[in-house]
Protein backbone atom coordinates (compact mmCIF):
# COMPACT_ATOMS: atom_id res chain seq x y z
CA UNK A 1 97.37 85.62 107.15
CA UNK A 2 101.06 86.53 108.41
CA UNK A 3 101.00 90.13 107.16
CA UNK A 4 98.58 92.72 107.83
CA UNK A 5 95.47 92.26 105.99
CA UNK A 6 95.19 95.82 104.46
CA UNK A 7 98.74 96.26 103.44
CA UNK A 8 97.46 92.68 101.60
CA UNK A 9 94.43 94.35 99.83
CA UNK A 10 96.53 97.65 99.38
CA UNK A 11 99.59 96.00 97.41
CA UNK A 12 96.91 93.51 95.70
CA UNK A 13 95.29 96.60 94.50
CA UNK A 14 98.13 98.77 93.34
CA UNK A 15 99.18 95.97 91.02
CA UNK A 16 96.30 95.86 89.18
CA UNK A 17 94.70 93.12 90.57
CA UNK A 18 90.85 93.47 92.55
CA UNK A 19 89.44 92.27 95.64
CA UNK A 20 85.83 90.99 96.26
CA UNK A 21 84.59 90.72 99.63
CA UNK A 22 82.71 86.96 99.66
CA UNK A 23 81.45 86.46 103.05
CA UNK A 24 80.52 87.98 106.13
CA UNK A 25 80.23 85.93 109.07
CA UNK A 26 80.77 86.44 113.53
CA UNK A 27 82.50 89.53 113.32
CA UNK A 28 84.59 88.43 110.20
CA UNK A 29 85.43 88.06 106.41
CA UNK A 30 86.49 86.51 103.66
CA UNK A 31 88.06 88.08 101.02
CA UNK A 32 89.05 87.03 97.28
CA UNK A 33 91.63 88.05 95.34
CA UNK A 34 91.27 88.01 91.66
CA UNK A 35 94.28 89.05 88.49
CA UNK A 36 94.02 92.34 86.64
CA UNK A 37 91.98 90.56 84.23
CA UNK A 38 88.99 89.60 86.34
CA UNK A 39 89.22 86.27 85.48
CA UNK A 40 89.25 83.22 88.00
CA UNK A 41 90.04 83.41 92.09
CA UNK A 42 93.67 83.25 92.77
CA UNK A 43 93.26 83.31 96.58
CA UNK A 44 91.35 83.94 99.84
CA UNK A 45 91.06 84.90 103.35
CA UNK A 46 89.07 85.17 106.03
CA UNK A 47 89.55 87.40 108.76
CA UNK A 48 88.45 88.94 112.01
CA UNK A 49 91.11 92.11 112.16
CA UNK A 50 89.22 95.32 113.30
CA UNK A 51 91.12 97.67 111.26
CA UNK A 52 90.16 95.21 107.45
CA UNK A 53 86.59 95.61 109.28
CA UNK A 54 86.84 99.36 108.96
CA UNK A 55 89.10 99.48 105.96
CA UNK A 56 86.59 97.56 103.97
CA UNK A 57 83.30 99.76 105.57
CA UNK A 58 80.91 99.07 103.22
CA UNK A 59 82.85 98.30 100.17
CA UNK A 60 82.30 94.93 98.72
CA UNK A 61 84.98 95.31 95.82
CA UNK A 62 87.95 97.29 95.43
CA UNK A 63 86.06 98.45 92.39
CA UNK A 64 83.46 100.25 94.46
């Protein structure tokens, strides 16, 4: 992913949309992004960045 992961989840989030956290795996994730509605996956990423590690804690949704 070219930007930074949490500005990502942060802009995904202020525009309504919502974020599900879909894997965990060596000291990574994977993330899903999903529209306002809930409905189907509109994209995904996996990372290994430290600071989505701790941004994320234990959160596995941005509705949490």
């Amino acid at each position: 992913m070219a930007d930074n992961s949490v500005a990502v989840l942060r802009r995904w989030h202020d525009s309504g949309g919502v974020w599900r956290v879909v894997g965990h795996r060596s000291g990574a994730v994977t993330v899903a992004l999903y529209p306002c509605t809930g409905g189907e996956e509109v994209d995904r990423f996996t990372s290994a960045d430290p600071d989505l590690i701790g941004f994320l804690g234990d959160r596995h949704s941005s509705e949490d």
